[in-house]
PDB file of N, CA and C in Angstrom:
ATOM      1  N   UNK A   1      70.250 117.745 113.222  1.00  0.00           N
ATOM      2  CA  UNK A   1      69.518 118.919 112.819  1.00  0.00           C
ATOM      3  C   UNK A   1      69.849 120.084 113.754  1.00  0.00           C
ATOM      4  N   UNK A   2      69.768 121.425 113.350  1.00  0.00           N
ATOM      5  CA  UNK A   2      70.264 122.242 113.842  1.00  0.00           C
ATOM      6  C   UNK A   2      69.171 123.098 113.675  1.00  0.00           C
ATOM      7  N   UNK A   3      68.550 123.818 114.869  1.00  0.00           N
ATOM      8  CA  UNK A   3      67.631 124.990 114.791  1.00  0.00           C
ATOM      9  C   UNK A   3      68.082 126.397 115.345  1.00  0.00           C
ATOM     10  N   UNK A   4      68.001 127.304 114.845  1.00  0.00           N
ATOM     11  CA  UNK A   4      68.888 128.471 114.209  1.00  0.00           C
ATOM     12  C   UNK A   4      67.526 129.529 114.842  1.00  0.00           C
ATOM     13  N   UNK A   5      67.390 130.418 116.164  1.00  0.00           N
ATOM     14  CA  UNK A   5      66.641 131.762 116.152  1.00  0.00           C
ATOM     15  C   UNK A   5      67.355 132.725 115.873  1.00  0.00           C
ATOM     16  N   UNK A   6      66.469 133.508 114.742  1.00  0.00           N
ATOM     17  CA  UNK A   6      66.651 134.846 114.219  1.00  0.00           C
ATOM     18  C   UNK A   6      68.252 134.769 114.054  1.00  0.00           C
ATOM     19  N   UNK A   7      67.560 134.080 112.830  1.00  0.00           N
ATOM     20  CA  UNK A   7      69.065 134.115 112.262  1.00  0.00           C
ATOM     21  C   UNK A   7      69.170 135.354 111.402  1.00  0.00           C
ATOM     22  N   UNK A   8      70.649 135.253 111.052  1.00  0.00           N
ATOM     23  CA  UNK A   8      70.416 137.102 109.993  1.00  0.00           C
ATOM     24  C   UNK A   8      71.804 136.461 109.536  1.00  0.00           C
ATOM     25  N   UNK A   9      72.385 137.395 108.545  1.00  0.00           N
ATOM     26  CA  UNK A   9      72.897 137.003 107.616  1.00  0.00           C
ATOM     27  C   UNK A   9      74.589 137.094 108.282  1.00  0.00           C
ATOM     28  N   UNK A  10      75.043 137.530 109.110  1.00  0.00           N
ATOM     29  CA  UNK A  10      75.873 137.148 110.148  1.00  0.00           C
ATOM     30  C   UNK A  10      76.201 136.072 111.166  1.00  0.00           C
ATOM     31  N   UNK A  11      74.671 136.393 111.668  1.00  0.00           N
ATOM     32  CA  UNK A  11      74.790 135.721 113.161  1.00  0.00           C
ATOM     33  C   UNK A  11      73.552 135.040 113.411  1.00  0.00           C
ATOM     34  N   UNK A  12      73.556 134.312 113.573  1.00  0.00           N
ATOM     35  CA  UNK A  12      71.495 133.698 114.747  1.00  0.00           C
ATOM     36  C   UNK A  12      71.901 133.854 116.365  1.00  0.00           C
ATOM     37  N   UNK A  13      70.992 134.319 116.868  1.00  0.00           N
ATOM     38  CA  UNK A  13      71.069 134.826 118.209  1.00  0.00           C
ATOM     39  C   UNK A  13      70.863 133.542 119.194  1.00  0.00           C
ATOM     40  N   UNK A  14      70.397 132.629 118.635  1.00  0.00           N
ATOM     41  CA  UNK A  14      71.092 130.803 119.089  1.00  0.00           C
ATOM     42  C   UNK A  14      70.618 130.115 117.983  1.00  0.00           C
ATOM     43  N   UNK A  15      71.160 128.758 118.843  1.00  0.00           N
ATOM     44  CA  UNK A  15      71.339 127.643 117.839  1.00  0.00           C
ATOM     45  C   UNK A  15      70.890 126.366 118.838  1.00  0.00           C
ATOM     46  N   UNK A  16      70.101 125.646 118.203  1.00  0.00           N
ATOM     47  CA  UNK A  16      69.658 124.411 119.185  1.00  0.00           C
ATOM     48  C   UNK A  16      70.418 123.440 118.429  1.00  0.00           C
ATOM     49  N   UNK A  17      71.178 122.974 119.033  1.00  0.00           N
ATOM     50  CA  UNK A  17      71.706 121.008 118.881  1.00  0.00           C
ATOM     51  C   UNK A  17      71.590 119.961 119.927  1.00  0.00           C
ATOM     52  N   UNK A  18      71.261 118.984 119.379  1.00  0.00           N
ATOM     53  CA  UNK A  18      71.112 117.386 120.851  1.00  0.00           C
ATOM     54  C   UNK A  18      70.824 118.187 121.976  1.00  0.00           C
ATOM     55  N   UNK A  19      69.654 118.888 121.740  1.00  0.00           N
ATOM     56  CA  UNK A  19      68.959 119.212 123.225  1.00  0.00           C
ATOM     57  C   UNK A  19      69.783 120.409 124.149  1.00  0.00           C
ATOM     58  N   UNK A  20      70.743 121.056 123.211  1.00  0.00           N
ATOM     59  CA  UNK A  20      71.517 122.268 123.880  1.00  0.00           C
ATOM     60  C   UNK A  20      71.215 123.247 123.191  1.00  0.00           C
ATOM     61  N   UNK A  21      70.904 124.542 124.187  1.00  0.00           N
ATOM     62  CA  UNK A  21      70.804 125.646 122.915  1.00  0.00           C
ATOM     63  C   UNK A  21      72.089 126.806 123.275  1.00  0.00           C
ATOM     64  N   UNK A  22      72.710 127.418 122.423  1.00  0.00           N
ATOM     65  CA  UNK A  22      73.553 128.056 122.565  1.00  0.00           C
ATOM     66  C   UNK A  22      73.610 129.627 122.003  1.00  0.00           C
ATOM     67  N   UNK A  23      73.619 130.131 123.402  1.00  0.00           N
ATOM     68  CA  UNK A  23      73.066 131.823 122.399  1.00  0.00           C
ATOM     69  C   UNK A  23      74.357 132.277 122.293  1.00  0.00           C
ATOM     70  N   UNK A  24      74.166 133.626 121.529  1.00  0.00           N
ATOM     71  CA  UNK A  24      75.000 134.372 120.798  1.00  0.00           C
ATOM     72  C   UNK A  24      75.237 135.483 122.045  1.00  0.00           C
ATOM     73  N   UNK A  25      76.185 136.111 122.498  1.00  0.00           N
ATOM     74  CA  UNK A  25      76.658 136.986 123.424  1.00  0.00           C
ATOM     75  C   UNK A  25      75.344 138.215 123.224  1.00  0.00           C
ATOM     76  N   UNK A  26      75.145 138.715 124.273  1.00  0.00           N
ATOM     77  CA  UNK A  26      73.928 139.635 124.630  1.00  0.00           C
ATOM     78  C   UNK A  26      74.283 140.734 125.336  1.00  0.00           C
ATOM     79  N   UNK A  27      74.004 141.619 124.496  1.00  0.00           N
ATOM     80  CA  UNK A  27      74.204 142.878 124.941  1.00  0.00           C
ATOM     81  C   UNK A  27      73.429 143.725 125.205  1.00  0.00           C
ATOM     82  N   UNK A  28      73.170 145.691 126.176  1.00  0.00           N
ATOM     83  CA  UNK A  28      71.982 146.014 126.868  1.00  0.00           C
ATOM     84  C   UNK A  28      72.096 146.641 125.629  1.00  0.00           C
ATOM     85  N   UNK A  29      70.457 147.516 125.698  1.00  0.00           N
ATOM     86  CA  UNK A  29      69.658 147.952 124.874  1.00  0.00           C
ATOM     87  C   UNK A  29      70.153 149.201 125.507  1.00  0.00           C
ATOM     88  N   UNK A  30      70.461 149.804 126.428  1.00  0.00           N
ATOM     89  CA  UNK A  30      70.290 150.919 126.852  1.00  0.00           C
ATOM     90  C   UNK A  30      72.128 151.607 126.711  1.00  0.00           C
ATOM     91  N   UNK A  31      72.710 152.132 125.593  1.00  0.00           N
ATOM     92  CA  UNK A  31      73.988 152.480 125.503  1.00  0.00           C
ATOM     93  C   UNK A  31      74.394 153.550 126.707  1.00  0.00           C
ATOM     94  N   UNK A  32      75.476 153.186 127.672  1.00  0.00           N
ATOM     95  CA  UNK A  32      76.155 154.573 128.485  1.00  0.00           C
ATOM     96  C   UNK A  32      75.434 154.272 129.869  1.00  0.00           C
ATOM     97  N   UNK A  33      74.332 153.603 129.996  1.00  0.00           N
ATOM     98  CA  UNK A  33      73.395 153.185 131.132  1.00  0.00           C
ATOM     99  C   UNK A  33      74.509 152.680 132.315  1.00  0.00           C
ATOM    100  N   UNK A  34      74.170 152.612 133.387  1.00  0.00           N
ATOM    101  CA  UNK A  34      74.945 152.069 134.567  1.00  0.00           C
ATOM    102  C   UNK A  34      75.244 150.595 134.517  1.00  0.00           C
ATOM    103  N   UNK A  35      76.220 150.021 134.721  1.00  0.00           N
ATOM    104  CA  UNK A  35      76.164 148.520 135.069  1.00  0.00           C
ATOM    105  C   UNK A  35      74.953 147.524 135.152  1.00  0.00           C
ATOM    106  N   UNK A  36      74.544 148.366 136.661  1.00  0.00           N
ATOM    107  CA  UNK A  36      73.264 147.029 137.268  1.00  0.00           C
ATOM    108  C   UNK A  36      72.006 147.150 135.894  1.00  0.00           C
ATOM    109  N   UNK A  37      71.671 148.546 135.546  1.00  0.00           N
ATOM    110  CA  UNK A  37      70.683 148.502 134.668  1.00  0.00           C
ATOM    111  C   UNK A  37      70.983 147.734 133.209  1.00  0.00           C
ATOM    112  N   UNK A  38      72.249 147.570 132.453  1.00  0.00           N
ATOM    113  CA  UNK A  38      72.627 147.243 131.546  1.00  0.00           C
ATOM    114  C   UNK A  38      72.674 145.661 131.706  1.00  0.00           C
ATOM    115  N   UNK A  39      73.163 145.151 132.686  1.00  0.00           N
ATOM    116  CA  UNK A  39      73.084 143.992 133.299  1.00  0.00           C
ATOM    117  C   UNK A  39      71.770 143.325 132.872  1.00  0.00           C
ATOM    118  N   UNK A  40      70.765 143.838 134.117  1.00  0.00           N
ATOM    119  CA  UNK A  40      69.187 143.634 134.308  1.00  0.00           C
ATOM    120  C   UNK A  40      68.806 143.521 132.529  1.00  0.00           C
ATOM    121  N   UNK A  41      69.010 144.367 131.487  1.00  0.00           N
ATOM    122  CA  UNK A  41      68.677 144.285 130.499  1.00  0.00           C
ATOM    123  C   UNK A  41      69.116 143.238 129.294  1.00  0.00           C
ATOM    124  N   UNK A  42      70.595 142.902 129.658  1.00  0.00           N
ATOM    125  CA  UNK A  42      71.049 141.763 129.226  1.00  0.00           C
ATOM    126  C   UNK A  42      70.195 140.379 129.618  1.00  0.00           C
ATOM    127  N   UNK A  43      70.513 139.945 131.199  1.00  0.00           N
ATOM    128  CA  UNK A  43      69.742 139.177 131.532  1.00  0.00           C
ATOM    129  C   UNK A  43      68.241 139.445 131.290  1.00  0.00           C
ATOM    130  N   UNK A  44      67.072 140.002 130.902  1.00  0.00           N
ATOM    131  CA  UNK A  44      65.768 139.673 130.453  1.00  0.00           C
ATOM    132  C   UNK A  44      65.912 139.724 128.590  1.00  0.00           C
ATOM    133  N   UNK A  45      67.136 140.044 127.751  1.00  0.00           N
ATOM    134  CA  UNK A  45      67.425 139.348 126.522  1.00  0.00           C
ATOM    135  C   UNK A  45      67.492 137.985 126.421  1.00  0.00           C
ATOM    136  N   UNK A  46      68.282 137.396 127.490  1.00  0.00           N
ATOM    137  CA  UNK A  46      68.539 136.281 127.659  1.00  0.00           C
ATOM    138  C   UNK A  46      67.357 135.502 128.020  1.00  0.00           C
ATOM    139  N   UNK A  47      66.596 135.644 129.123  1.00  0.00           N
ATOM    140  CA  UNK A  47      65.268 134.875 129.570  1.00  0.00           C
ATOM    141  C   UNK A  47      64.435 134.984 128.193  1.00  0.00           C
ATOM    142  N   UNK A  48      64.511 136.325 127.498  1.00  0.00           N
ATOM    143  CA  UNK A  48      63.098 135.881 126.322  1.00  0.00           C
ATOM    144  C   UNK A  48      63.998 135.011 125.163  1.00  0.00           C
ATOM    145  N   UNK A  49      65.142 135.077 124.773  1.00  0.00           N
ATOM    146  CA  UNK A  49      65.862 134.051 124.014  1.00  0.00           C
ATOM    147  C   UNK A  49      65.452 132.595 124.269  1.00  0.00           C
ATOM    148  N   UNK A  50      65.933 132.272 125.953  1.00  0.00           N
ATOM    149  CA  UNK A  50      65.765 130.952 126.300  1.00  0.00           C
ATOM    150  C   UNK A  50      64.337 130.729 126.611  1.00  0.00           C
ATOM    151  N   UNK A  51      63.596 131.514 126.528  1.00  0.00           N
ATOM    152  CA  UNK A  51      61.583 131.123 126.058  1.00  0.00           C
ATOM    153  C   UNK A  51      61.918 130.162 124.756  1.00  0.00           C
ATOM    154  N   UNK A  52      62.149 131.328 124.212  1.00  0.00           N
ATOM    155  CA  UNK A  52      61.665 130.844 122.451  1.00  0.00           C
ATOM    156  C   UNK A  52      62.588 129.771 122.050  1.00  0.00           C
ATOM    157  N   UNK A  53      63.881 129.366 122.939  1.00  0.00           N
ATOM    158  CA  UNK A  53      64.542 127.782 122.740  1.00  0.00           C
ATOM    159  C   UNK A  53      63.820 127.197 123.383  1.00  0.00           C
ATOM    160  N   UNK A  54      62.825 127.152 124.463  1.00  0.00           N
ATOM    161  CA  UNK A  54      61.515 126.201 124.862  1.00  0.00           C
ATOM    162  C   UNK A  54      63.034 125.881 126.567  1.00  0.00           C
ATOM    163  N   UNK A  55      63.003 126.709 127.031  1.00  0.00           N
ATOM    164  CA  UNK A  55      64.217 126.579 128.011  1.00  0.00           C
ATOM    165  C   UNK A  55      63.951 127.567 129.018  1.00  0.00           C
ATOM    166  N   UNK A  56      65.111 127.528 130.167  1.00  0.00           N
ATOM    167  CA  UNK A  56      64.983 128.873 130.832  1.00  0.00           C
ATOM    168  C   UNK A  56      65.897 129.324 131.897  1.00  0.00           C
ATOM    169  N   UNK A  57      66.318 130.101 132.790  1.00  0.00           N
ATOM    170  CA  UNK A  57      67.813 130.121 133.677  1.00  0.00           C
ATOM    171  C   UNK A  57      68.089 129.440 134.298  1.00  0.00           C
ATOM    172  N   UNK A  58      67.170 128.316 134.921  1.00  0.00           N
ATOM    173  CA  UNK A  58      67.072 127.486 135.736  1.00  0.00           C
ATOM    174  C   UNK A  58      67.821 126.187 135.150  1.00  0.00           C
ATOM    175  N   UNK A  59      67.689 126.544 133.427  1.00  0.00           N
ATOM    176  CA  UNK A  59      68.444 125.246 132.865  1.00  0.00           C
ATOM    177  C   UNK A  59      69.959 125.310 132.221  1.00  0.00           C
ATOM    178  N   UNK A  60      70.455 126.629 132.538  1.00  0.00           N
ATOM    179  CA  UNK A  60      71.398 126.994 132.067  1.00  0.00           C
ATOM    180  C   UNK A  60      72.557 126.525 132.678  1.00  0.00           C
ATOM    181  N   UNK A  61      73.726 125.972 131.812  1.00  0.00           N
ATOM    182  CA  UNK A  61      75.013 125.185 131.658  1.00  0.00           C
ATOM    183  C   UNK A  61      76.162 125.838 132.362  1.00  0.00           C
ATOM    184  N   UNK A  62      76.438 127.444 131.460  1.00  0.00           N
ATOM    185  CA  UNK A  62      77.728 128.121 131.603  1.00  0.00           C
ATOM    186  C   UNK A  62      77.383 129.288 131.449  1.00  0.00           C
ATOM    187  N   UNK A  63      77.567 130.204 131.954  1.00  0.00           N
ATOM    188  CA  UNK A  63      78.015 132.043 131.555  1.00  0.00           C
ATOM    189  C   UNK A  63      79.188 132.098 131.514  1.00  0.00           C
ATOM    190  N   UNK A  64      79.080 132.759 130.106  1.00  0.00           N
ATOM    191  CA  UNK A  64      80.494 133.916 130.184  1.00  0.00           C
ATOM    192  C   UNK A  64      80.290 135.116 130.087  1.00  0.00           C
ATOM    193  N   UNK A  65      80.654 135.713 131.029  1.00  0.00           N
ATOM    194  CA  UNK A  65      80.539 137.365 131.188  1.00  0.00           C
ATOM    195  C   UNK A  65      81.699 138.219 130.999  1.00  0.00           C
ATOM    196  N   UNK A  66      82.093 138.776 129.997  1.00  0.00           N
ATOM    197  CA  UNK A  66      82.066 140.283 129.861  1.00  0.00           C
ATOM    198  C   UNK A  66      82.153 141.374 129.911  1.00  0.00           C
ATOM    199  N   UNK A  67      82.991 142.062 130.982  1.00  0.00           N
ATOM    200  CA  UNK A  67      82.876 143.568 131.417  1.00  0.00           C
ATOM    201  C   UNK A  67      84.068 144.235 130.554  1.00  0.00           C
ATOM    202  N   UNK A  68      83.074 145.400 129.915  1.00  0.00           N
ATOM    203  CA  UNK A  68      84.369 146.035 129.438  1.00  0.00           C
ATOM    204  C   UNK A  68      85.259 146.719 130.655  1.00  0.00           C
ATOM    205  N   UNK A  69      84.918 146.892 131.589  1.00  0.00           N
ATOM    206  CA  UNK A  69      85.670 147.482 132.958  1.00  0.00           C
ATOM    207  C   UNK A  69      85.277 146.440 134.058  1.00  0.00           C
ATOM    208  N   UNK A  70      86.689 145.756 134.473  1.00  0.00           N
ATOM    209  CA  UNK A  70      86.439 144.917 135.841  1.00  0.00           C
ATOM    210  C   UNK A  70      85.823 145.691 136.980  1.00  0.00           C
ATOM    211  N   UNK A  71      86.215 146.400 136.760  1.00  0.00           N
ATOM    212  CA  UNK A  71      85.623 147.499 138.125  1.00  0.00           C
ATOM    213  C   UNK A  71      84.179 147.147 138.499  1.00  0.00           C
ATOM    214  N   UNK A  72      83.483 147.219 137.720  1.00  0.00           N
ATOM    215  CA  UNK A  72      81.804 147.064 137.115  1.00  0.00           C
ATOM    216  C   UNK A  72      81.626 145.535 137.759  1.00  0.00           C
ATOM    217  N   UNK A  73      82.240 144.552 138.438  1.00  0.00           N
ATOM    218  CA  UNK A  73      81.872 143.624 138.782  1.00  0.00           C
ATOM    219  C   UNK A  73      81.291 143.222 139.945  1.00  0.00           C
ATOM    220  N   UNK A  74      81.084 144.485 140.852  1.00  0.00           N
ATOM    221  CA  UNK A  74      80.322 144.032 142.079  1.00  0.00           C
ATOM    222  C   UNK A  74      78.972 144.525 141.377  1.00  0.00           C
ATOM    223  N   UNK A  75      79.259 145.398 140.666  1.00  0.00           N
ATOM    224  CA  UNK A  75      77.386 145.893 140.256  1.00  0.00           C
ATOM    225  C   UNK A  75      76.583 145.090 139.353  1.00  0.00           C
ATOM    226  N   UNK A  76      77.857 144.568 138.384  1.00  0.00           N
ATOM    227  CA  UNK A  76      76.880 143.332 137.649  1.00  0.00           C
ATOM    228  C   UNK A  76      76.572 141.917 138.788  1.00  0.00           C
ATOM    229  N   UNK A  77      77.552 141.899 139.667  1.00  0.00           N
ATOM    230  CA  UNK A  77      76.870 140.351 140.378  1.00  0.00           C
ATOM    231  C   UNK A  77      75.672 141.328 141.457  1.00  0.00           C
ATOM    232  N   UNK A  78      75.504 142.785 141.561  1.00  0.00           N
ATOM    233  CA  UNK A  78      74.329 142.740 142.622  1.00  0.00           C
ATOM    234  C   UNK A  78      72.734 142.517 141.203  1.00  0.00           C
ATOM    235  N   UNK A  79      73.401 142.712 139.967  1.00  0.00           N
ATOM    236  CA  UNK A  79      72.166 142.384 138.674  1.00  0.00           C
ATOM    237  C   UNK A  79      71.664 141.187 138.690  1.00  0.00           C
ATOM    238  N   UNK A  80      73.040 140.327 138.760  1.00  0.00           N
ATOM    239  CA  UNK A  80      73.292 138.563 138.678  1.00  0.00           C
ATOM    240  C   UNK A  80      72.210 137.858 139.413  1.00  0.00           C
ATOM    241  N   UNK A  81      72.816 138.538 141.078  1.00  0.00           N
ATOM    242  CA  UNK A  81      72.496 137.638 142.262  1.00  0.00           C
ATOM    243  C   UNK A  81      71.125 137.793 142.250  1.00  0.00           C
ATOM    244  N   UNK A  82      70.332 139.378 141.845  1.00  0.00           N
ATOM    245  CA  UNK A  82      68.533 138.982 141.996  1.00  0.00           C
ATOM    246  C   UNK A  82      68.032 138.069 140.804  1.00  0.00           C
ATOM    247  N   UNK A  83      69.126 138.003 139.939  1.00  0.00           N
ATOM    248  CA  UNK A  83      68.463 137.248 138.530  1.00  0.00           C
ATOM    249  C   UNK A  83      68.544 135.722 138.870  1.00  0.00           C
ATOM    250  N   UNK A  84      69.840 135.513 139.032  1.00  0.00           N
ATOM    251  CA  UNK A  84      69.814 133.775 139.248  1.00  0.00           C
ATOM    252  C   UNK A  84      68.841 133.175 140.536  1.00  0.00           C
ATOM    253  N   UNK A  85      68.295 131.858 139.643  1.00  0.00           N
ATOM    254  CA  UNK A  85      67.432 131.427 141.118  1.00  0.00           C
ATOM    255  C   UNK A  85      68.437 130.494 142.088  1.00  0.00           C
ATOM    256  N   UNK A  86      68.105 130.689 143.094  1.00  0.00           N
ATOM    257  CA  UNK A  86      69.157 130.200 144.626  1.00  0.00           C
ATOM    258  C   UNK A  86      68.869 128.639 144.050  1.00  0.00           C
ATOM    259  N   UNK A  87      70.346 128.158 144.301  1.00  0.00           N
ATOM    260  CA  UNK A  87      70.624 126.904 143.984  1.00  0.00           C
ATOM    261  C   UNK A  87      70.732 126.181 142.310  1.00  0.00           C
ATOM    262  N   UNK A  88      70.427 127.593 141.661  1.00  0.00           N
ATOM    263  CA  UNK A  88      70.038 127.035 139.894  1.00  0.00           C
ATOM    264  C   UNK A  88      71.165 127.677 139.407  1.00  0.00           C
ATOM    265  N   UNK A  89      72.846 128.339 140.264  1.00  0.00           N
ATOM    266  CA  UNK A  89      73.282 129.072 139.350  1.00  0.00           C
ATOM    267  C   UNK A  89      74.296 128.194 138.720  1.00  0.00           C
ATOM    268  N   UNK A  90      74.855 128.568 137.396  1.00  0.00           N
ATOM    269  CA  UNK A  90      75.341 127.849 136.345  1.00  0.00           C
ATOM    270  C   UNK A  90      76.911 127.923 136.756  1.00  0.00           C
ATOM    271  N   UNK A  91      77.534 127.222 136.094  1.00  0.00           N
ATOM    272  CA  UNK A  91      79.420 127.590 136.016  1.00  0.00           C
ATOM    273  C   UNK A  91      79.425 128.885 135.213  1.00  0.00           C
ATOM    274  N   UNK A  92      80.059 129.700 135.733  1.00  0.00           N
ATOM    275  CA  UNK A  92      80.441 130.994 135.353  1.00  0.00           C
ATOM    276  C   UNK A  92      81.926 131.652 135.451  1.00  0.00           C
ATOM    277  N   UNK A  93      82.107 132.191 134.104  1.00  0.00           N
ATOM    278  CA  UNK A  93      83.490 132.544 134.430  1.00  0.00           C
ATOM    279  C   UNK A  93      83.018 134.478 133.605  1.00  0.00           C
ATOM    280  N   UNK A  94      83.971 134.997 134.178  1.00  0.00           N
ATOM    281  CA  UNK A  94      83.272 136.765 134.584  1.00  0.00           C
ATOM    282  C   UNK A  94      84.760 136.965 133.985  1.00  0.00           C
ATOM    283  N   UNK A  95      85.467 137.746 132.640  1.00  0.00           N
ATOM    284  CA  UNK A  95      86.430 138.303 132.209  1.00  0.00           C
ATOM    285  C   UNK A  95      86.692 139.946 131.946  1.00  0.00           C
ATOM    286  N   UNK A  96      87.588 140.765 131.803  1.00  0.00           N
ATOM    287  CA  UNK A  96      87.389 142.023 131.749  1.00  0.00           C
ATOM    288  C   UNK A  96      87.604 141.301 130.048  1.00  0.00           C
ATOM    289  N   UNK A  97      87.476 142.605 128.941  1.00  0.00           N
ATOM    290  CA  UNK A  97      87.480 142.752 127.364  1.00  0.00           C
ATOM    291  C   UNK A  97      86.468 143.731 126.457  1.00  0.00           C
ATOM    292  N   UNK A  98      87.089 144.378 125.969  1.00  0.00           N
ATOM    293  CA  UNK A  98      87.015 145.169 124.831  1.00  0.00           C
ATOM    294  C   UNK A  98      85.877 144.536 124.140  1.00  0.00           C
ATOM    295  N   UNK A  99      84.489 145.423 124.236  1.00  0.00           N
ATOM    296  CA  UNK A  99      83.568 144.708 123.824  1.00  0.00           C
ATOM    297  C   UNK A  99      83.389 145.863 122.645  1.00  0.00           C
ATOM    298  N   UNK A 100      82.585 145.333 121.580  1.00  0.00           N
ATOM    299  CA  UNK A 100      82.313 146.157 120.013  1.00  0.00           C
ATOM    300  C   UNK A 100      82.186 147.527 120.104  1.00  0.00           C
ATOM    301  N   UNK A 101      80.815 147.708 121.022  1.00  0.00           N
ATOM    302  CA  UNK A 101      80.444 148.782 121.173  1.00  0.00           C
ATOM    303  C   UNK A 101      81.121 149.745 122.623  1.00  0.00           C
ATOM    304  N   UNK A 102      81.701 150.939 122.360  1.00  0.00           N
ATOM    305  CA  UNK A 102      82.476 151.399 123.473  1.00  0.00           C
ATOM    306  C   UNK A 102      81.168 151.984 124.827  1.00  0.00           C
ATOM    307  N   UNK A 103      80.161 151.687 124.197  1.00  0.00           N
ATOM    308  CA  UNK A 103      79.279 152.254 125.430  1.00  0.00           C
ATOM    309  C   UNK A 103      78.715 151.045 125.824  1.00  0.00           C
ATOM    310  N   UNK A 104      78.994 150.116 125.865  1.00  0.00           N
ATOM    311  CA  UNK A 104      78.256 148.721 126.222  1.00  0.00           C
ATOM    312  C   UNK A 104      79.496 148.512 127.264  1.00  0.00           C
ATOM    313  N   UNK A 105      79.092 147.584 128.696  1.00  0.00           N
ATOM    314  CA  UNK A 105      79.824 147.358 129.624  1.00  0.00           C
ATOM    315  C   UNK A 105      79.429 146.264 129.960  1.00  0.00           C
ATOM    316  N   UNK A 106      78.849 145.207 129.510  1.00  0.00           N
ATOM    317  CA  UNK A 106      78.451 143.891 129.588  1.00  0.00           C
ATOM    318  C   UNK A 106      78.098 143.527 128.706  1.00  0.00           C
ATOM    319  N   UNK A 107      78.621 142.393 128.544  1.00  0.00           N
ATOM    320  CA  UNK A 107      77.747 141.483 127.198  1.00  0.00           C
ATOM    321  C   UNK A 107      77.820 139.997 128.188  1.00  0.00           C
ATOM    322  N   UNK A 108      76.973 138.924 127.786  1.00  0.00           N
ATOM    323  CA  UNK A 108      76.971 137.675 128.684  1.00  0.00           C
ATOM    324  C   UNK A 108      76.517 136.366 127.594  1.00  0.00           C
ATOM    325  N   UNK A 109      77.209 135.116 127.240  1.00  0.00           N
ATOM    326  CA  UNK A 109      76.799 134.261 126.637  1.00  0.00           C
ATOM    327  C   UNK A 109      76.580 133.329 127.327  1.00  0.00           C
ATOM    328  N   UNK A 110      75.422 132.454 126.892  1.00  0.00           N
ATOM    329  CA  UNK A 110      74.998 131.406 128.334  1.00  0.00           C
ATOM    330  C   UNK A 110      74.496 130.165 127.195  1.00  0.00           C
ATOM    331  N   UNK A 111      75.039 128.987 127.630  1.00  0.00           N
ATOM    332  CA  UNK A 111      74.763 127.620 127.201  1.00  0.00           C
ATOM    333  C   UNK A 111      73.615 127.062 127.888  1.00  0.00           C
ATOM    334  N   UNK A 112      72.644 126.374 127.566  1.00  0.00           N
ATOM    335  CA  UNK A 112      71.765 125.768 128.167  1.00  0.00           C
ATOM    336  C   UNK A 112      70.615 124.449 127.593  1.00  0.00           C
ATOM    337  N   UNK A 113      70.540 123.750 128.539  1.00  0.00           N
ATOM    338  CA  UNK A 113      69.705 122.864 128.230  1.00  0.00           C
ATOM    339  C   UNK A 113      68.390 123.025 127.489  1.00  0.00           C
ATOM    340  N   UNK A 114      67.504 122.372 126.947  1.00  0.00           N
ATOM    341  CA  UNK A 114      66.400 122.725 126.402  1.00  0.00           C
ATOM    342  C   UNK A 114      65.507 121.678 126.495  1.00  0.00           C
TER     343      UNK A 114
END
């Protein structure tokens, strides 16, 4: 069985299987915003996602991160480092790429337990 949040006729923003839930890449709310703030806003998409999979960062598998500009990577890990809890952080791999929207500078997909 497969449980599907907010799904839409594209995409569901995750998917629960055998006790894994797997979200859909997350992007900030705030277009043109600075790194750390776009960051910060990604990561609390992500924490209320992994609520409502009955989960939370502490149980998370893998990140993949995102920057449309590598440059932007000390400011997203100073977002990262207050977000992740010490000793709970996941395997992470951090890529530069051409993300949809040209004013978005992070997007982050994260696997996790449930």
């Amino acid at each position: 069985m497969i449980e599907r949040i907010d799904a839409g006729p594209r995409m569901s923003e995750a998917c629960i299987h055998g006790g894994i839930a797997y979200l859909a890449g997350q992007v900030p709310e705030t277009a043109g915003a600075d790194i750390e703030t776009q960051t910060r806003e990604v990561l609390e998409a992500i924490d209320a996602l992994l609520a409502q999979a009955g989960s939370d960062k502490t149980r998370i598998l893998r990140a993949q991160i995102f920057l449309a500009d590598i440059a932007d990577f000390a400011g997203m890990n100073r977002a990262w480092d207050a977000w992740v809890t010490p000793g709970q952080a996941p395997a992470r791999a951090t890529v530069e790429a051409r993300l949809a929207n040209p004013d978005w500078k992070v997007e982050i997909v994260v696997t996790a337990v449930v």
